[in-house]
C-alpha atoms as a PDB file:
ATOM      1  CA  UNK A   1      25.373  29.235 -16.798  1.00  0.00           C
ATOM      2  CA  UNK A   2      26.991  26.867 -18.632  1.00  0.00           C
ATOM      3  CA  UNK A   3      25.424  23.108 -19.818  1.00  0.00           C
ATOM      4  CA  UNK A   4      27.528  20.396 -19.677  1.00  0.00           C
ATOM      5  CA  UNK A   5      26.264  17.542 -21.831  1.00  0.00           C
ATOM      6  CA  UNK A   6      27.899  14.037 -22.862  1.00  0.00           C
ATOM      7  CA  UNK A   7      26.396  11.544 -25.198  1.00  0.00           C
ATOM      8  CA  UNK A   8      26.564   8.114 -24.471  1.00  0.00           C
ATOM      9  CA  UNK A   9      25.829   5.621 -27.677  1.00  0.00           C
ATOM     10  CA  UNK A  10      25.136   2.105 -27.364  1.00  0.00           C
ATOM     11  CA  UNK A  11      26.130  -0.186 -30.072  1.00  0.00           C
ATOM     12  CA  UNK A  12      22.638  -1.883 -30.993  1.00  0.00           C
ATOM     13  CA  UNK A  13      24.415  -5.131 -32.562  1.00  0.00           C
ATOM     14  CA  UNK A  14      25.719  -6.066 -29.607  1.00  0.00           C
ATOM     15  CA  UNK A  15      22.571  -7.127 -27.895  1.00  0.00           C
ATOM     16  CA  UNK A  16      22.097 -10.191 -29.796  1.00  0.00           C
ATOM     17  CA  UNK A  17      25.638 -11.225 -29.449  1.00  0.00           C
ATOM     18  CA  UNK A  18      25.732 -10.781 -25.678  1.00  0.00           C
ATOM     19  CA  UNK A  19      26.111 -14.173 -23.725  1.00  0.00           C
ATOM     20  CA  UNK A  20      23.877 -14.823 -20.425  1.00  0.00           C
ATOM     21  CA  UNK A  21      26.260 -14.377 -17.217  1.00  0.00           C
ATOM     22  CA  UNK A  22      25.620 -14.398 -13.499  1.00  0.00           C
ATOM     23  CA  UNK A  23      25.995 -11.206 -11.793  1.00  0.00           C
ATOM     24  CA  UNK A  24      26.845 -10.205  -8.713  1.00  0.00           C
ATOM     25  CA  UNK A  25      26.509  -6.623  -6.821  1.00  0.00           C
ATOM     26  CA  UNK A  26      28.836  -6.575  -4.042  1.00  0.00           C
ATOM     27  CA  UNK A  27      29.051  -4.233  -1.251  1.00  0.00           C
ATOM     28  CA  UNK A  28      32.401  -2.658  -1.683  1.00  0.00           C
ATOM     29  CA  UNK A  29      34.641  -1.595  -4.229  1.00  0.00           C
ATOM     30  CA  UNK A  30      36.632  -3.943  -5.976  1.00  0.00           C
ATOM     31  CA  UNK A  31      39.616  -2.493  -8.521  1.00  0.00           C
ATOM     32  CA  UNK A  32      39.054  -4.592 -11.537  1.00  0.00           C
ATOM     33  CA  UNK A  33      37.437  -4.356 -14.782  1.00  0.00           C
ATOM     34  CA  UNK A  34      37.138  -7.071 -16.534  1.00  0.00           C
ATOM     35  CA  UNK A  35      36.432 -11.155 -16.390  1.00  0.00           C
ATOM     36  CA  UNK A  36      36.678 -12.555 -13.160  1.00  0.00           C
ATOM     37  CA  UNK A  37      36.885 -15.896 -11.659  1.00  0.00           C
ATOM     38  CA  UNK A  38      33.816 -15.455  -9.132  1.00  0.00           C
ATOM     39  CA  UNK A  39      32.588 -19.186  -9.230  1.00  0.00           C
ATOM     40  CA  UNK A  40      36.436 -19.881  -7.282  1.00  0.00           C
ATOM     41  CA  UNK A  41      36.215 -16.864  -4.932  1.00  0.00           C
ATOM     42  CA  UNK A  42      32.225 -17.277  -4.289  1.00  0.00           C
ATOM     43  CA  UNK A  43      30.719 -20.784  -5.013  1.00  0.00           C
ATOM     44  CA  UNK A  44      33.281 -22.353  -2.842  1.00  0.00           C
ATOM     45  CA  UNK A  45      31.964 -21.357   0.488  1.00  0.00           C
ATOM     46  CA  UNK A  46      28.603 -20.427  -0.352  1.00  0.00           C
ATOM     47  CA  UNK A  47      25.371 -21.919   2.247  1.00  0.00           C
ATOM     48  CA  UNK A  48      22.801 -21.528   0.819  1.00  0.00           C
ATOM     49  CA  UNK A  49      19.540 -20.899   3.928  1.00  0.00           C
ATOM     50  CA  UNK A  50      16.241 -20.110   3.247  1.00  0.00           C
ATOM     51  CA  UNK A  51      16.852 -18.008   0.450  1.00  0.00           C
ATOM     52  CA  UNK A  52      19.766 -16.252   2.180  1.00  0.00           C
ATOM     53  CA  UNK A  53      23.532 -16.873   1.030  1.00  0.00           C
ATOM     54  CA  UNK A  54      26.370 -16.596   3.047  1.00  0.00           C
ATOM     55  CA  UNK A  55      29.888 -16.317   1.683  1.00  0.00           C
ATOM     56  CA  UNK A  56      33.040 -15.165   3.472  1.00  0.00           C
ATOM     57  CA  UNK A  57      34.871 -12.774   1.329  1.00  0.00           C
ATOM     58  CA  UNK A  58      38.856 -11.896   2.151  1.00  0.00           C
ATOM     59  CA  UNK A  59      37.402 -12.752   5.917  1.00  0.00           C
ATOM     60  CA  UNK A  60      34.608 -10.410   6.294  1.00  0.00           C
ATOM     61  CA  UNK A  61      31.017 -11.989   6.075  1.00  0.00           C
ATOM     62  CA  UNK A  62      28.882 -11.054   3.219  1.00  0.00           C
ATOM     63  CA  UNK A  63      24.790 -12.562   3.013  1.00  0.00           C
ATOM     64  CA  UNK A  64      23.236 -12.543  -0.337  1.00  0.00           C
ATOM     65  CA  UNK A  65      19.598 -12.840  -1.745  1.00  0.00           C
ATOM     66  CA  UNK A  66      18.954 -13.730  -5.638  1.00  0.00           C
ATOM     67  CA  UNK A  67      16.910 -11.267  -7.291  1.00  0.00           C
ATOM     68  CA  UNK A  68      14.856 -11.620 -10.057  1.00  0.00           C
ATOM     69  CA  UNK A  69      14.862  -8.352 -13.281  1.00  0.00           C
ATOM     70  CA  UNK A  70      11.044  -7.156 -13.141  1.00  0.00           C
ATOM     71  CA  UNK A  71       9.066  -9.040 -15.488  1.00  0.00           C
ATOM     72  CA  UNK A  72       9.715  -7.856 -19.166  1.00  0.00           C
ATOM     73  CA  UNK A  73      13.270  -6.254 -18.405  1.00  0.00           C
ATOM     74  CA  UNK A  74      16.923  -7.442 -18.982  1.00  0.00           C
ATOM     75  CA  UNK A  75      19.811  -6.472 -17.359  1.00  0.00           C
ATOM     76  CA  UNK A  76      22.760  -5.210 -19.627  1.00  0.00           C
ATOM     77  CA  UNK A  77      26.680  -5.292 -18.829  1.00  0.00           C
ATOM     78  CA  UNK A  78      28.048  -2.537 -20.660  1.00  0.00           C
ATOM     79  CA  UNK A  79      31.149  -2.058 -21.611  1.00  0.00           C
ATOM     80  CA  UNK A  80      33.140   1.155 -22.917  1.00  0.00           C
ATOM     81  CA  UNK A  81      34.451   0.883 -26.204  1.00  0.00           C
ATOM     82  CA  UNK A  82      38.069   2.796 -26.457  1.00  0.00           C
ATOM     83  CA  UNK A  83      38.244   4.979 -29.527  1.00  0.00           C
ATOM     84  CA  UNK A  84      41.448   6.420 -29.993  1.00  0.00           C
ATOM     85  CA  UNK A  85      41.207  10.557 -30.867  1.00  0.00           C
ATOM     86  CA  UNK A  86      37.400  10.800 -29.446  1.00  0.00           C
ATOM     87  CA  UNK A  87      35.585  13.697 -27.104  1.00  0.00           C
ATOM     88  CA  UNK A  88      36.721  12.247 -23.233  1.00  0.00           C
ATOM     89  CA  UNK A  89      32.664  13.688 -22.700  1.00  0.00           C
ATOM     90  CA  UNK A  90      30.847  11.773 -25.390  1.00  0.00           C
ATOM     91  CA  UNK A  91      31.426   7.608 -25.419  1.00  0.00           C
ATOM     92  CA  UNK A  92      29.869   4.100 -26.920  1.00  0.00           C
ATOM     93  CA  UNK A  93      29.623   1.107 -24.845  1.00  0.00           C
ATOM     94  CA  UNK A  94      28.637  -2.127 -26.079  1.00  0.00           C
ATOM     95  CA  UNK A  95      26.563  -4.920 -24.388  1.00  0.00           C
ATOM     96  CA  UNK A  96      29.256  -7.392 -22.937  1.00  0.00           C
ATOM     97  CA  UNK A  97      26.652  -9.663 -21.346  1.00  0.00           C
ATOM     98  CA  UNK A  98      22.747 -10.061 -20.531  1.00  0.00           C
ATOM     99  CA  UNK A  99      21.214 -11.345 -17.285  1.00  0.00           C
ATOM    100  CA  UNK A 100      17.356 -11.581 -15.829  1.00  0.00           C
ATOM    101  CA  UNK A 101      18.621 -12.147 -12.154  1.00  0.00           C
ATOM    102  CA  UNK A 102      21.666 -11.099  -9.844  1.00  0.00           C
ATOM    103  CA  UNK A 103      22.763 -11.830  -6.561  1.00  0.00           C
ATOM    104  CA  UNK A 104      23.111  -8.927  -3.904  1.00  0.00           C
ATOM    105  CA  UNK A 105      25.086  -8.980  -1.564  1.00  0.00           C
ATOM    106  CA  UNK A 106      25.574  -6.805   1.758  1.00  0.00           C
ATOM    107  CA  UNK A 107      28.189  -6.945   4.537  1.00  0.00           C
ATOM    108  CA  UNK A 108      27.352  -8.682   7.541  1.00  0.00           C
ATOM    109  CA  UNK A 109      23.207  -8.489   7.347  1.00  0.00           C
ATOM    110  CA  UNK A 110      20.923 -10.128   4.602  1.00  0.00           C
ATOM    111  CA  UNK A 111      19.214  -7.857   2.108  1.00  0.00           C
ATOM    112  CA  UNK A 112      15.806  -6.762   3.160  1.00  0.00           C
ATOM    113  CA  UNK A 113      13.083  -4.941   1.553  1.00  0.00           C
ATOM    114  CA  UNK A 114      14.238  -1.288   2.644  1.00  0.00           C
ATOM    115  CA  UNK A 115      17.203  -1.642   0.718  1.00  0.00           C
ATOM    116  CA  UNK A 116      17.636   0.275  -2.033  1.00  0.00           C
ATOM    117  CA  UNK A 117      18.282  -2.329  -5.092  1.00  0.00           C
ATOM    118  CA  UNK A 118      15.507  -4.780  -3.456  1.00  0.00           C
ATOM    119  CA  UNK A 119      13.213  -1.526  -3.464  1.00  0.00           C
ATOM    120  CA  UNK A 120      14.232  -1.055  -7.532  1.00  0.00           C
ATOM    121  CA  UNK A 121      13.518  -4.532  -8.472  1.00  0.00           C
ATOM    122  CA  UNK A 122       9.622  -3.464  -7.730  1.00  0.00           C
ATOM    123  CA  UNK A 123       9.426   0.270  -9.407  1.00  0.00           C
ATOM    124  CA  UNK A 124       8.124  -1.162 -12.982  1.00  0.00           C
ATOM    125  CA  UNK A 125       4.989  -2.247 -10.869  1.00  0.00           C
ATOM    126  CA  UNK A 126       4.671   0.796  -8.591  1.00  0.00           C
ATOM    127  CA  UNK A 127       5.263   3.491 -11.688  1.00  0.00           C
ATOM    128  CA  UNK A 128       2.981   1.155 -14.051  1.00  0.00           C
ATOM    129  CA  UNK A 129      -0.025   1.363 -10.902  1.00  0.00           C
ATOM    130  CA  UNK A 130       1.139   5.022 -10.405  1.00  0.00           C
ATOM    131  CA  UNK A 131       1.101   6.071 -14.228  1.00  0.00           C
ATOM    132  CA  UNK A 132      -1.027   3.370 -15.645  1.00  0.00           C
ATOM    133  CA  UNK A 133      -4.689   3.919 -16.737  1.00  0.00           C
ATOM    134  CA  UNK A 134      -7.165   4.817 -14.205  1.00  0.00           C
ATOM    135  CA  UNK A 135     -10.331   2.272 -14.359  1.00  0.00           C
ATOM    136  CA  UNK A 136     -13.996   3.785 -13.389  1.00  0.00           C
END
Protein backbone atom coordinates (compact mmCIF):
# COMPACT_ATOMS: atom_id res chain seq x y z
CA UNK A 1 0.00 0.00 0.00
CA UNK A 2 1.46 2.95 -0.87
CA UNK A 3 0.73 6.73 0.91
CA UNK A 4 0.53 9.46 -1.17
CA UNK A 5 1.04 12.70 0.72
CA UNK A 6 1.45 16.49 -0.50
CA UNK A 7 2.14 19.42 1.70
CA UNK A 8 0.49 22.47 1.15
CA UNK A 9 2.23 25.74 2.98
CA UNK A 10 0.59 28.91 3.38
CA UNK A 11 2.61 32.00 3.43
CA UNK A 12 1.58 33.56 6.95
CA UNK A 13 2.59 37.28 5.80
CA UNK A 14 0.20 37.40 3.44
CA UNK A 15 -2.80 37.60 5.66
CA UNK A 16 -2.29 41.03 6.72
CA UNK A 17 -1.60 42.23 3.29
CA UNK A 18 -4.71 40.68 1.77
CA UNK A 19 -7.35 43.34 0.56
CA UNK A 20 -11.26 42.75 1.35
CA UNK A 21 -13.03 41.58 -2.07
CA UNK A 22 -16.53 40.41 -2.90
CA UNK A 23 -16.87 36.90 -3.79
CA UNK A 24 -18.93 35.10 -5.72
CA UNK A 25 -19.58 31.10 -6.02
CA UNK A 26 -21.12 30.43 -9.23
CA UNK A 27 -22.74 27.38 -10.42
CA UNK A 28 -20.62 26.32 -13.30
CA UNK A 29 -17.23 26.29 -14.36
CA UNK A 30 -15.70 29.23 -15.61
CA UNK A 31 -11.91 28.90 -17.34
CA UNK A 32 -10.15 31.76 -15.74
CA UNK A 33 -7.84 32.37 -13.00
CA UNK A 34 -7.28 35.44 -12.14
CA UNK A 35 -8.95 39.21 -11.67
CA UNK A 36 -12.12 39.58 -13.18
CA UNK A 37 -14.41 42.32 -14.05
CA UNK A 38 -17.62 40.85 -12.17
CA UNK A 39 -19.17 44.31 -11.12
CA UNK A 40 -19.65 44.73 -15.44
CA UNK A 41 -20.84 41.14 -16.04
CA UNK A 42 -23.01 40.96 -12.61
CA UNK A 43 -24.05 44.37 -11.06
CA UNK A 44 -25.48 45.44 -14.30
CA UNK A 45 -28.57 43.36 -14.33
CA UNK A 46 -28.79 42.43 -10.87
CA UNK A 47 -32.73 42.76 -8.93
CA UNK A 48 -32.32 42.58 -6.00
CA UNK A 49 -36.05 40.74 -4.15
CA UNK A 50 -36.44 39.90 -0.82
CA UNK A 51 -33.11 38.81 -0.25
CA UNK A 52 -32.98 36.89 -3.55
CA UNK A 53 -30.77 38.17 -6.60
CA UNK A 54 -31.38 37.56 -9.99
CA UNK A 55 -28.79 38.03 -12.71
CA UNK A 56 -28.82 36.69 -16.26
CA UNK A 57 -25.51 35.24 -17.06
CA UNK A 58 -24.47 34.52 -21.02
CA UNK A 59 -28.57 34.06 -21.15
CA UNK A 60 -29.20 31.47 -18.64
CA UNK A 61 -30.85 32.70 -15.29
CA UNK A 62 -28.85 32.48 -12.19
CA UNK A 63 -30.67 33.60 -8.38
CA UNK A 64 -28.32 34.45 -5.67
CA UNK A 65 -28.54 34.82 -1.78
CA UNK A 66 -25.66 36.79 0.27
CA UNK A 67 -24.20 34.76 2.87
CA UNK A 68 -22.66 35.74 5.82
CA UNK A 69 -18.82 33.62 7.15
CA UNK A 70 -19.99 32.09 10.66
CA UNK A 71 -19.27 34.41 13.32
CA UNK A 72 -15.44 34.46 14.17
CA UNK A 73 -14.28 33.04 10.65
CA UNK A 74 -12.79 34.67 7.45
CA UNK A 75 -12.82 33.53 4.20
CA UNK A 76 -9.35 33.29 2.38
CA UNK A 77 -8.61 33.49 -1.54
CA UNK A 78 -5.64 31.55 -2.02
CA UNK A 79 -3.50 31.67 -4.50
CA UNK A 80 -0.61 29.21 -5.74
CA UNK A 81 2.67 30.58 -5.70
CA UNK A 82 4.84 29.17 -8.89
CA UNK A 83 8.27 28.05 -7.80
CA UNK A 84 10.32 27.12 -10.54
CA UNK A 85 12.30 23.44 -9.85
CA UNK A 86 9.72 22.43 -6.87
CA UNK A 87 7.91 18.80 -5.99
CA UNK A 88 4.50 19.11 -8.57
CA UNK A 89 2.97 17.21 -4.98
CA UNK A 90 4.04 19.67 -2.33
CA UNK A 91 2.97 23.68 -2.99
CA UNK A 92 2.60 27.32 -1.09
CA UNK A 93 -0.25 29.51 -1.76
CA UNK A 94 -0.56 32.86 -0.48
CA UNK A 95 -3.68 34.81 0.70
CA UNK A 96 -4.73 36.96 -2.42
CA UNK A 97 -7.80 38.39 -0.70
CA UNK A 98 -10.09 38.16 2.58
CA UNK A 99 -13.90 38.26 2.72
CA UNK A 100 -16.68 37.69 5.72
CA UNK A 101 -19.60 37.23 3.12
CA UNK A 102 -20.15 35.81 -0.54
CA UNK A 103 -22.84 35.61 -2.83
CA UNK A 104 -24.12 32.09 -4.07
CA UNK A 105 -25.44 31.61 -6.79
CA UNK A 106 -27.47 28.59 -8.44
CA UNK A 107 -28.97 28.12 -11.92
CA UNK A 108 -32.45 28.78 -12.36
CA UNK A 109 -33.76 28.27 -8.45
CA UNK A 110 -32.73 30.45 -5.34
CA UNK A 111 -30.48 28.89 -2.74
CA UNK A 112 -32.32 27.22 0.04
CA UNK A 113 -31.36 25.73 3.23
CA UNK A 114 -30.73 22.04 1.87
CA UNK A 115 -28.06 23.23 -0.15
CA UNK A 116 -24.89 22.29 0.57
CA UNK A 117 -22.80 25.74 1.05
CA UNK A 118 -26.03 27.32 2.91
CA UNK A 119 -25.85 24.02 5.14
CA UNK A 120 -21.78 24.90 5.77
CA UNK A 121 -22.32 28.42 6.67
CA UNK A 122 -24.08 26.82 10.02
CA UNK A 123 -21.51 23.77 10.97
CA UNK A 124 -19.33 26.09 13.49
CA UNK A 125 -22.68 26.19 15.54
CA UNK A 126 -23.83 22.58 15.06
CA UNK A 127 -20.06 21.02 15.79
CA UNK A 128 -19.58 23.74 18.72
CA UNK A 129 -23.38 22.31 20.30
CA UNK A 130 -22.23 18.80 19.15
CA UNK A 131 -18.58 18.96 20.68
CA UNK A 132 -18.98 21.75 23.10
CA UNK A 133 -19.22 21.23 26.92
CA UNK A 134 -22.07 19.38 28.27
CA UNK A 135 -23.91 21.55 31.17
CA UNK A 136 -25.65 19.48 34.23
Amino acid sequence: MSCNTSVTRLCVSSVNEAQRAPVHLTPCEIEHNGPAQVSQYFTATTKNRKQEQTVSFRGRCLRGQELSCPQGYTGLVLKEINKPGSDQEDRTVKVSSVFDKLTYWNLETPPNSDDTVVMAMDWPELAEAIHGPVED
